[in-house]
Protein backbone atom coordinates (compact mmCIF):
# COMPACT_ATOMS: atom_id res chain seq x y z
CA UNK A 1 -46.42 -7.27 60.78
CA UNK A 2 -45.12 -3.99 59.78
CA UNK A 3 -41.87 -5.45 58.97
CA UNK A 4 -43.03 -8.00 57.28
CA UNK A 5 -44.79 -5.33 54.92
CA UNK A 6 -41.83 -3.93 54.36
CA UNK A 7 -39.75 -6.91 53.24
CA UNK A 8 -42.45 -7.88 50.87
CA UNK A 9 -42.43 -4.73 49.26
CA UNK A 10 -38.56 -5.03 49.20
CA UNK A 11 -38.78 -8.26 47.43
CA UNK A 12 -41.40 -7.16 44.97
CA UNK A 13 -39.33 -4.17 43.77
CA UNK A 14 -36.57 -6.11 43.46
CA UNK A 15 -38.38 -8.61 40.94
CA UNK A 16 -39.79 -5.39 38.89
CA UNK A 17 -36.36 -4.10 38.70
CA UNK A 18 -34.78 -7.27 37.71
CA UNK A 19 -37.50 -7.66 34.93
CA UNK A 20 -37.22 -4.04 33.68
CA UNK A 21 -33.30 -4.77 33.43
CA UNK A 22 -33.91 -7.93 31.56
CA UNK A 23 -36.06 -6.17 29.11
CA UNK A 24 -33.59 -3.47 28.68
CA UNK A 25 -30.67 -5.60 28.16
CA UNK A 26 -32.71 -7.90 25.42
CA UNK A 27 -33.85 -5.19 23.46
CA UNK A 28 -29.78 -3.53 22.97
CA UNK A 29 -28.37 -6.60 22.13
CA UNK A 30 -31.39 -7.19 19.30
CA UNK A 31 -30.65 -3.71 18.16
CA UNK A 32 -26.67 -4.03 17.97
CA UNK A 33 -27.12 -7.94 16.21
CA UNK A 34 -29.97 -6.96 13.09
CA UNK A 35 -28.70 -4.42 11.06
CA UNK A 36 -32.47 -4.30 9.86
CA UNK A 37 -33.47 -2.65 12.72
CA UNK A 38 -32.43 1.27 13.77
CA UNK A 39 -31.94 2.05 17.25
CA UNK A 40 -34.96 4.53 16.90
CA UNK A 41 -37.15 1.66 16.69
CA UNK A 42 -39.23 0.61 19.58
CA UNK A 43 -38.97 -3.15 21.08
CA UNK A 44 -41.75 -5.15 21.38
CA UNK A 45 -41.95 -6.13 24.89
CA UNK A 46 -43.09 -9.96 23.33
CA UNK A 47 -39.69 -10.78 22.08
CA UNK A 48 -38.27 -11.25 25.87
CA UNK A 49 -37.16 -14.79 25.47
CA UNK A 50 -39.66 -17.18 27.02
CA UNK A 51 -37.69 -19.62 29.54
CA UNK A 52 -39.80 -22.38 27.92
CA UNK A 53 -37.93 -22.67 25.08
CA UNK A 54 -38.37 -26.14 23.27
CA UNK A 55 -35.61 -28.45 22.22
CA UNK A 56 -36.13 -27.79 18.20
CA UNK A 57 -36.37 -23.99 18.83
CA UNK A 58 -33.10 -24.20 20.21
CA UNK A 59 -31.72 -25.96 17.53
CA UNK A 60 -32.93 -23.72 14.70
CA UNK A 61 -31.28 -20.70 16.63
CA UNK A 62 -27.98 -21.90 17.02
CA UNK A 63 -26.86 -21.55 13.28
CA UNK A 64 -28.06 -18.17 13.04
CA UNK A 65 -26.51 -16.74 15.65
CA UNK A 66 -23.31 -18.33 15.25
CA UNK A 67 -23.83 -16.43 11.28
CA UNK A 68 -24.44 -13.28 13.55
CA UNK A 69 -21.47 -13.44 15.46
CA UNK A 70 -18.77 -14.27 13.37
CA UNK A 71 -16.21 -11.81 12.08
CA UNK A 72 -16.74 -10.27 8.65
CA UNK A 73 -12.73 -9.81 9.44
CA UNK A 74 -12.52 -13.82 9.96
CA UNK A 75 -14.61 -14.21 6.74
CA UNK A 76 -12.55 -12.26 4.34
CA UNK A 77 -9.62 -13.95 5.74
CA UNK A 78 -10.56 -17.11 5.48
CA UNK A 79 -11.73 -16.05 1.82
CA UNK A 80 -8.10 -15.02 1.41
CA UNK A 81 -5.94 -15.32 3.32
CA UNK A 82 -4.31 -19.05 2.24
CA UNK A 83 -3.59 -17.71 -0.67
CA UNK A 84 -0.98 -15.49 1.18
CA UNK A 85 2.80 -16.56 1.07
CA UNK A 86 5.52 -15.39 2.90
CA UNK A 87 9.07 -14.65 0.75
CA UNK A 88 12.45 -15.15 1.95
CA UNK A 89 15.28 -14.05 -0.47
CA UNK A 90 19.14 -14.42 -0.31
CA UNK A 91 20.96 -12.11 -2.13
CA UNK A 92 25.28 -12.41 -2.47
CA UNK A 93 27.27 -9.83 -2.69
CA UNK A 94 31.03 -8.74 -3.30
CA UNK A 95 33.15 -6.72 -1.25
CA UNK A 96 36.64 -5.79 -2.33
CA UNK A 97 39.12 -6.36 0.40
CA UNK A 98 42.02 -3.35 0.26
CA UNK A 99 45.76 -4.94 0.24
CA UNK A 100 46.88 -4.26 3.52
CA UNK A 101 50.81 -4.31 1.67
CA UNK A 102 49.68 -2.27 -1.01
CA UNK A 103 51.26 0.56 0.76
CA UNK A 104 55.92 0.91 -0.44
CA UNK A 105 56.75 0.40 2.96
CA UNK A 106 55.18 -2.59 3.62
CA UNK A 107 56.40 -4.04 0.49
CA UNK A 108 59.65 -3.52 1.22
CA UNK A 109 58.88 -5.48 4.92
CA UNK A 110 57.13 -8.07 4.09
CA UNK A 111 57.91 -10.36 1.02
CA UNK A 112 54.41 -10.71 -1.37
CA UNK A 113 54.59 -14.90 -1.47
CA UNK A 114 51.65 -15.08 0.72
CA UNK A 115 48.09 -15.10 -0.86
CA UNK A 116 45.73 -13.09 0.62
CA UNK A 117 42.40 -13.00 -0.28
CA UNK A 118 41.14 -10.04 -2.44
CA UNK A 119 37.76 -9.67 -2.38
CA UNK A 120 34.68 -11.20 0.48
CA UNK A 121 31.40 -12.52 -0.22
CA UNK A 122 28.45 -11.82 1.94
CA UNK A 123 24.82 -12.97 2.31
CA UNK A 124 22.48 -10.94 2.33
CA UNK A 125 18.84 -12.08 3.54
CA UNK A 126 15.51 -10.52 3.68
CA UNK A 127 11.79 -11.04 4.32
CA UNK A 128 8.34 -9.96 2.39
CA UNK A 129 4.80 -11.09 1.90
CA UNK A 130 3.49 -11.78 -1.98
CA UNK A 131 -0.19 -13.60 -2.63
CA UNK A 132 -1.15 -15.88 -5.22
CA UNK A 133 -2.90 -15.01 -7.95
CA UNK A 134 -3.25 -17.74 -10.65
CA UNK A 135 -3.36 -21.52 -10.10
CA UNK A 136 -0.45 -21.44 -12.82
CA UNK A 137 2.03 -19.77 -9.54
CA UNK A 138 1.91 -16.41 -10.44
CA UNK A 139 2.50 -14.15 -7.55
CA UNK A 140 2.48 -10.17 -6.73
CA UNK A 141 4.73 -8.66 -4.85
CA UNK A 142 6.83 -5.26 -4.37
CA UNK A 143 10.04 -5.12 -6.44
CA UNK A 144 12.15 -4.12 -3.65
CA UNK A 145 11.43 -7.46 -1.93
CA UNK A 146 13.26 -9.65 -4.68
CA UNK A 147 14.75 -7.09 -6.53
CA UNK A 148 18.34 -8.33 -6.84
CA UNK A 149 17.59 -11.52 -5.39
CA UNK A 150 19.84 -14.87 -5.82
CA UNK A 151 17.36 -17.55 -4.35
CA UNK A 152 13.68 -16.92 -3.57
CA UNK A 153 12.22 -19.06 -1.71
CA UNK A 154 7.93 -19.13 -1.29
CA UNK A 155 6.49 -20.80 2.12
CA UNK A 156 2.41 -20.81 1.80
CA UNK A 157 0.31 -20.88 4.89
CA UNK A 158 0.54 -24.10 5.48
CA UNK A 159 3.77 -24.84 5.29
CA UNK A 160 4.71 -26.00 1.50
CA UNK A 161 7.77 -24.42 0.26
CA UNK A 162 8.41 -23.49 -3.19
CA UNK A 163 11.49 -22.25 -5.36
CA UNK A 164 10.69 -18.87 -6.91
CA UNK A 165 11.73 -17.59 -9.86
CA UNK A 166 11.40 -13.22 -10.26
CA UNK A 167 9.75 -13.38 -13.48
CA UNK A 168 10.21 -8.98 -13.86
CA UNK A 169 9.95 -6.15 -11.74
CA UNK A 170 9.08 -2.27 -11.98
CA UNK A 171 10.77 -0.27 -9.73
CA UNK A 172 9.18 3.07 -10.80
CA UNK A 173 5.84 1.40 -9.30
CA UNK A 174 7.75 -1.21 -6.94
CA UNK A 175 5.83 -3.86 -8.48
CA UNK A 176 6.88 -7.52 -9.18
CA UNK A 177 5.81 -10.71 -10.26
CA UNK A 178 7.43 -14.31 -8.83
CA UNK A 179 6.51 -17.48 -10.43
CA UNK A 180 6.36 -20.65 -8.83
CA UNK A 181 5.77 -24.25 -10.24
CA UNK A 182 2.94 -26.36 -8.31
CA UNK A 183 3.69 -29.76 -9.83
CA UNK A 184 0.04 -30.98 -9.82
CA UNK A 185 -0.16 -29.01 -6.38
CA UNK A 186 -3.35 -27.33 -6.08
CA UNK A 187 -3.02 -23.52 -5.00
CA UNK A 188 -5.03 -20.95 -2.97
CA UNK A 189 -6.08 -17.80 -5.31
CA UNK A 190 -6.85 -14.62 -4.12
CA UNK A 191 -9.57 -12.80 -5.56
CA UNK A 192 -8.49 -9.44 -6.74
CA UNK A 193 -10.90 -6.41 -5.89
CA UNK A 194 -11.38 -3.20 -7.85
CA UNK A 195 -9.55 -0.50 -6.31
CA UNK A 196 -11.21 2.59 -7.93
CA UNK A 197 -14.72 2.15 -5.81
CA UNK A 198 -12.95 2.10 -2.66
CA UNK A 199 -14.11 4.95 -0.39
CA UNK A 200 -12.83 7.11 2.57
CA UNK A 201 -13.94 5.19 5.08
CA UNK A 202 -14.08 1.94 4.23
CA UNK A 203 -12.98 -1.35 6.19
CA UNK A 204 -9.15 -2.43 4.78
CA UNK A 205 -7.42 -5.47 6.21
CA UNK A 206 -3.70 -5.81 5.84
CA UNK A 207 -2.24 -9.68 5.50
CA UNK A 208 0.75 -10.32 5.17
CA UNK A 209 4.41 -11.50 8.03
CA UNK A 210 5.25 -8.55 9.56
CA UNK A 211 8.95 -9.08 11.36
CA UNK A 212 8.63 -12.71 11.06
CA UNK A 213 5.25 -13.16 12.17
CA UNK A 214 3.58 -15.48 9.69
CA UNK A 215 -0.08 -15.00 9.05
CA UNK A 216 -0.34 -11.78 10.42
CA UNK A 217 -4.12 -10.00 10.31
CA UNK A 218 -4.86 -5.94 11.10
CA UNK A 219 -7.31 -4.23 11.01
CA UNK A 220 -8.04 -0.49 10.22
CA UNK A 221 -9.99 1.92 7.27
CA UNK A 222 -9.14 3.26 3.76
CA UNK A 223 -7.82 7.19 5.22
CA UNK A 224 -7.02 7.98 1.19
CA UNK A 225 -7.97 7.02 -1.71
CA UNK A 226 -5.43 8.81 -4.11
CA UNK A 227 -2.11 9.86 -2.12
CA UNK A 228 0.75 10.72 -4.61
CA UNK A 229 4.32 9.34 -4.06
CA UNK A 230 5.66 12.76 -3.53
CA UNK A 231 3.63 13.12 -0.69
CA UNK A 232 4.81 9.83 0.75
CA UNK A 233 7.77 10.79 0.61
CA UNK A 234 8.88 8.36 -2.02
CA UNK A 235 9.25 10.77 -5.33
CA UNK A 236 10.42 8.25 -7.63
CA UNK A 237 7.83 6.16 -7.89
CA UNK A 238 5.15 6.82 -9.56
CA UNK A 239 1.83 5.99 -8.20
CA UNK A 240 -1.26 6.96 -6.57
CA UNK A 241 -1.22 5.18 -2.97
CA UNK A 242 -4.18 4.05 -1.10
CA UNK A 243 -3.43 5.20 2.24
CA UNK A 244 -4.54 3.38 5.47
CA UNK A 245 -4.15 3.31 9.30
CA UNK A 246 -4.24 -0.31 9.28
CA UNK A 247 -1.40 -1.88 10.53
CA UNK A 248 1.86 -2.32 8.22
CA UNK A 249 5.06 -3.18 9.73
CA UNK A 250 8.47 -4.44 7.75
CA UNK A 251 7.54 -7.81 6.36
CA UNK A 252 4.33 -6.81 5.35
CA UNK A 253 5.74 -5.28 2.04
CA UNK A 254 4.40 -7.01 -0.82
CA UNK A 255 0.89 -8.74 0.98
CA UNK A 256 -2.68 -7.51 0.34
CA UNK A 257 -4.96 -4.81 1.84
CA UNK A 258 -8.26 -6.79 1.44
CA UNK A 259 -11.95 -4.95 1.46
CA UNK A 260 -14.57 -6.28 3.77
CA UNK A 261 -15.46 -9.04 1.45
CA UNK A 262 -12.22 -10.69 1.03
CA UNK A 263 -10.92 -9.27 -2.28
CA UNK A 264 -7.57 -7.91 -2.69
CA UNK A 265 -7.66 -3.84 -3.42
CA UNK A 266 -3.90 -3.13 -2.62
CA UNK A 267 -0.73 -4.15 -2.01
CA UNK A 268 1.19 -2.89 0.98
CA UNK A 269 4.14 -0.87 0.19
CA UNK A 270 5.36 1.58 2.61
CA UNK A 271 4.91 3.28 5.64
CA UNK A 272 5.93 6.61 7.44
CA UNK A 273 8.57 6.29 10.13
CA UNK A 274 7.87 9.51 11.53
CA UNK A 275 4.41 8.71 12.41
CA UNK A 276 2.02 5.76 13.80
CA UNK A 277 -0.99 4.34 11.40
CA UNK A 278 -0.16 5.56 8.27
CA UNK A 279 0.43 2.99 5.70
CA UNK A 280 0.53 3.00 1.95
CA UNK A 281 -1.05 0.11 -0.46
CA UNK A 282 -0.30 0.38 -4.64
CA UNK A 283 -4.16 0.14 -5.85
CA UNK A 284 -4.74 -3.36 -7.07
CA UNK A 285 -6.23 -2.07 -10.83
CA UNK A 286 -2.39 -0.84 -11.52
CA UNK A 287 -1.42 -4.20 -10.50
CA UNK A 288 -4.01 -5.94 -12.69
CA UNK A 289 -2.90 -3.88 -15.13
CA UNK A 290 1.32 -4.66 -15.00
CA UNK A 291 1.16 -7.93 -14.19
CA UNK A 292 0.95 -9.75 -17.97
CA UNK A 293 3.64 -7.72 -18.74
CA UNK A 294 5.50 -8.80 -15.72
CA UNK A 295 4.78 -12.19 -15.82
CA UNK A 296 6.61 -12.34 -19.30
CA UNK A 297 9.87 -10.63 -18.09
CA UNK A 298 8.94 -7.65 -20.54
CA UNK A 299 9.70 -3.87 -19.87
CA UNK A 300 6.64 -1.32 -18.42
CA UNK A 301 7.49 1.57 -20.40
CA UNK A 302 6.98 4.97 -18.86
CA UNK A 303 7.28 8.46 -19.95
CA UNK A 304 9.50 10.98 -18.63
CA UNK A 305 9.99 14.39 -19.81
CA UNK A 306 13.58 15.34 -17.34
CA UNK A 307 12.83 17.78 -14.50
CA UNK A 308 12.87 18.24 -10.91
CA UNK A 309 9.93 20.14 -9.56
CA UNK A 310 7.95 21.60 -7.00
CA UNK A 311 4.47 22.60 -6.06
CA UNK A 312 4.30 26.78 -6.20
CA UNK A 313 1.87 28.83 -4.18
CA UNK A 314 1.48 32.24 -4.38
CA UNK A 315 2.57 32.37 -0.48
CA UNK A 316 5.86 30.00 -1.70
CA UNK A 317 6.82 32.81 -4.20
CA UNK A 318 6.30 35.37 -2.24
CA UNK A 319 8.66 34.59 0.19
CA UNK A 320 10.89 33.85 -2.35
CA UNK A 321 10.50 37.52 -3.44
CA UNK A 322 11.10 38.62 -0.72
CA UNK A 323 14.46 37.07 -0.18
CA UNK A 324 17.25 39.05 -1.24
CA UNK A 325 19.31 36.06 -2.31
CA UNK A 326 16.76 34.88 -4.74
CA UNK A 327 18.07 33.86 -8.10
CA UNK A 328 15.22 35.60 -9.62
CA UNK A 329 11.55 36.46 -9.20
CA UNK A 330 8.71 34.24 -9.38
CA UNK A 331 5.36 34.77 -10.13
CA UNK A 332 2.90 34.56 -7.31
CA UNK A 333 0.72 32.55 -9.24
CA UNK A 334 -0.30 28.30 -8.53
CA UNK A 335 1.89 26.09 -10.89
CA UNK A 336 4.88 23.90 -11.39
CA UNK A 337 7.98 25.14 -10.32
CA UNK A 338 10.89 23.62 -12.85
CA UNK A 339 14.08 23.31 -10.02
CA UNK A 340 16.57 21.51 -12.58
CA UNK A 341 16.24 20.34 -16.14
CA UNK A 342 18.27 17.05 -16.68
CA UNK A 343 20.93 17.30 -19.70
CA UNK A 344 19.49 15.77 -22.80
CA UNK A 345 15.72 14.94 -21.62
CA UNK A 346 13.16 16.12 -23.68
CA UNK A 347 12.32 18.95 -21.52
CA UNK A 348 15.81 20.49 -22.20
CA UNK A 349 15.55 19.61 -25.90
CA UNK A 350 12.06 21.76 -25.67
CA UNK A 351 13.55 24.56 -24.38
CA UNK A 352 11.98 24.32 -20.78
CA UNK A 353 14.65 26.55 -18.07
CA UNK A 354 15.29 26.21 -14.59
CA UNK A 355 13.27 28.79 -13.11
CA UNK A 356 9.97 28.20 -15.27
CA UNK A 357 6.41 27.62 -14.18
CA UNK A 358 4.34 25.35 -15.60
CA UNK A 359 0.76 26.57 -15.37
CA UNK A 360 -1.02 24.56 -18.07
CA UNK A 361 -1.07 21.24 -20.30
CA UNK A 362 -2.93 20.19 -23.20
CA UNK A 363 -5.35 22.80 -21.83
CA UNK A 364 -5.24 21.90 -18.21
CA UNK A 365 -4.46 23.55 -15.85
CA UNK A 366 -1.91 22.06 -13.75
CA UNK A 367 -2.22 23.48 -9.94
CA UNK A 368 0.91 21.18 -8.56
CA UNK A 369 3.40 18.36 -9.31
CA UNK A 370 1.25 15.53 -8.75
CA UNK A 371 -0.97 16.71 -11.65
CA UNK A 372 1.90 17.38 -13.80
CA UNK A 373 3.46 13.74 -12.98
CA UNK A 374 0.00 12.00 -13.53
CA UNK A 375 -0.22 14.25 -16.82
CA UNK A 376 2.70 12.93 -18.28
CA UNK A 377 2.35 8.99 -17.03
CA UNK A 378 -1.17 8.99 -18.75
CA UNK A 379 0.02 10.86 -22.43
CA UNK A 380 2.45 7.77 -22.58
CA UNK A 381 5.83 7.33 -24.50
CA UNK A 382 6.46 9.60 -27.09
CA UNK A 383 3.64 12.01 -27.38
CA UNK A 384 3.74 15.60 -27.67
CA UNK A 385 2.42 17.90 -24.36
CA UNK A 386 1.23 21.55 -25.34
CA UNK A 387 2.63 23.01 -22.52
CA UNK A 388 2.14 26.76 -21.02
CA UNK A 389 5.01 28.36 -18.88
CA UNK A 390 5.62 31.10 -17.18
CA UNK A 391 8.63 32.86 -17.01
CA UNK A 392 9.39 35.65 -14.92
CA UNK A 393 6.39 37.98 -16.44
CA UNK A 394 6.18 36.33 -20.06
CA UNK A 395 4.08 33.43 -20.70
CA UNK A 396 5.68 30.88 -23.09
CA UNK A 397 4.24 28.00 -25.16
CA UNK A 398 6.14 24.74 -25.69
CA UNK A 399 5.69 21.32 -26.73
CA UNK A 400 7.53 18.90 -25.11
CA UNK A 401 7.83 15.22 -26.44
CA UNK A 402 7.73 12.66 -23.71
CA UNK A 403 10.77 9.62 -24.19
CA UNK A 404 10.85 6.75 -22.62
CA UNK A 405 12.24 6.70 -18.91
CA UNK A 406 15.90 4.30 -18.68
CA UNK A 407 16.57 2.78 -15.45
């Protein structure tokens, strides 16, 4: 009898447990699938589902938890991600063969009625990502993807193929524009985002066909929102990267870093091969803003002023004080250290010397290079920059007239 006691008691536990646990379970997954609800609040113990459920009931749930379940990832994609193309480009070129009987000796051996052949042509192939955006075929892409190109040929998700045509490119912002004709062919469009409310933080999906991997979807977060090419590592372009850790791989170059909602806020550019998850995307706005230009083969003008240059810190010049091979002092001050003036530019026309520091502009103060470069980009061609130098322990005043930058 006492055994028996026992074994119901066993039994009975059991049953509480097994309730408790089912309670438990029911009320996480609520929390994790409502994003009305915070974790802090309670569950009511009535929403345990009842193992009555009717027919009907069943029915109504099914759509909405299918809506819970699927991917915001899968729905920007599928927002998207036709519109997507993968480019393959040939490019020729011409190598010059030396004469093997160029040399006296062998001339005097061998007799010069046999033809040889002089110079050797070799294909060149390559690989990028572009995405579509006008019905019309206009398409953005990086320059360095086409740039050069002989044949470019456009492949779209599923499957059509298209001759391309590189309507202009801008290598100081590796941006490009290919145009395509749809013959009556209906096209996929991306819709393009607005880069400049993108936060640290937020979700960025990279599309694009990395190493020959068509259709290729990762996932990661916007890590920067303003990373200048210098940093990069890239110091002739000039542009203000959106960095991610989402993952870009050759082949991606060219295809769009989408936001959660399917719109395009970047195109991916570059990565660092020294490191893992960092990736670089050219903010979509600058694109917005090149591409008419592109699109009719015309020239993006952009201002240069002619000097190499450095970020100084007051710890940079002091070491270089204290080096007894130093050219000459700096001040240990924050500013632009000028490292060459180019032969004709407008800074050497202004009077700007190797050796200067460039501590102000137009009343700004200018802390490092970045600031300087943006300075410049935004006065535009042929304007006049009120600059403030320092030179060893005189401060200087000159104005510098931007000209327009020759590739």
């Amino acid at each position: 009898m006492s055994s028996s006691k026992k074994l119901l008691r066993l039994i009975v536990s059991h049953l509480i447990a097994l309730i408790l646990g089912a309670g438990i379970t029911f009320g996480a997954i609520k929390v994790m699938s409502s994003q009305a609800q915070t974790i802090l609040e309670p569950t009511p113990k009535t929403e345990i589902p009842s193992t009555e459920l009717k027919p009907e009931e069943k029915v109504a749930l099914e759509p909405n938890a299918q809506d819970q379940l699927e991917s915001f990832v899968t729905k920007a994609v599928n927002l998207t991600g036709s519109s997507v193309v993968r480019i393959d480009t040939e490019r020729t070129i011409v190598r010059r063969i030396p004469d093997p009987f160029d040399d006296p000796f062998f001339r005097e051996l061998f007799p010069r009625n046999i033809p040889l052949p002089r110079e050797e042509e070799r294909q060149i192939r390559g690989q990028g990502s572009g995405f579509i955006t006008d019905k019309s075929g206009i398409i953005l892409t990086n320059a360095h993807v086409v740039n050069k190109a002989d044949k470019v040929t456009v492949t779209l998700t599923d499957g059509r193929e298209f001759e391309g045509v590189v309507k202009g490119t801008d290598e100081v912002t590796d941006l490009a524009v290919v145009k395509i004709e749809p013959q009556g062919q209906d096209l996929p469009v991306a819709r393009l985002g607005d880069s400049s409310i993108m936060e640290v933080g937020d979700w960025a999906i990279a599309v694009g066909n990395p190493v020959g991997l068509n259709n290729t979807v990762t996932l990661g977060i916007i890590s920067t929102i303003s990373r200048p090419s210098f940093q990069v590592g890239i110091p002739d372009k000039r542009i203000d990267f959106l960095q991610t850790d989402a993952a870009i791989n050759p082949g991606n170059s060219g295809g769009p870093l989408l936001n959660a909602r399917g719109e395009v806020i970047g195109i991916n550019t570059a990565i660092r091969p020294d490191a893992m998850g960092i990736g670089f995307a050219i903010p979509i706005n600058k694109a917005k803003e090149l591409q008419p230009l592109l699109a009719k083969g015309k020239k993006v003008p952009h201002p240069y002023i002619g000097i190499q240059m450095i970020t100084l810190t007051p710890e940079l010049a002091a070491q270089n004080n204290r080096d007894p091979n130093s050219l000459f002092l700096l001040p240990e001050i924050e500013g632009v250290l000028v490292v060459k003036v180019v032969p004709n530019s407008p800074a050497e026309k202004a009077g700007i010397r190797r050796g200067d520091v460039i501590v102000e502009i137009n009343g700004q103060k200018i802390t490092d290079a970045g600031q300087l470069q943006l300075a410049v980009e935004k006065a535009g061609v042929n304007r006049t920059l009120k600059m403030k130098i320092r030179r060893g322990k005189q401060v200087v005043t000159l104005n510098v007239t931007t000209a327009q930058l020759q590739e």
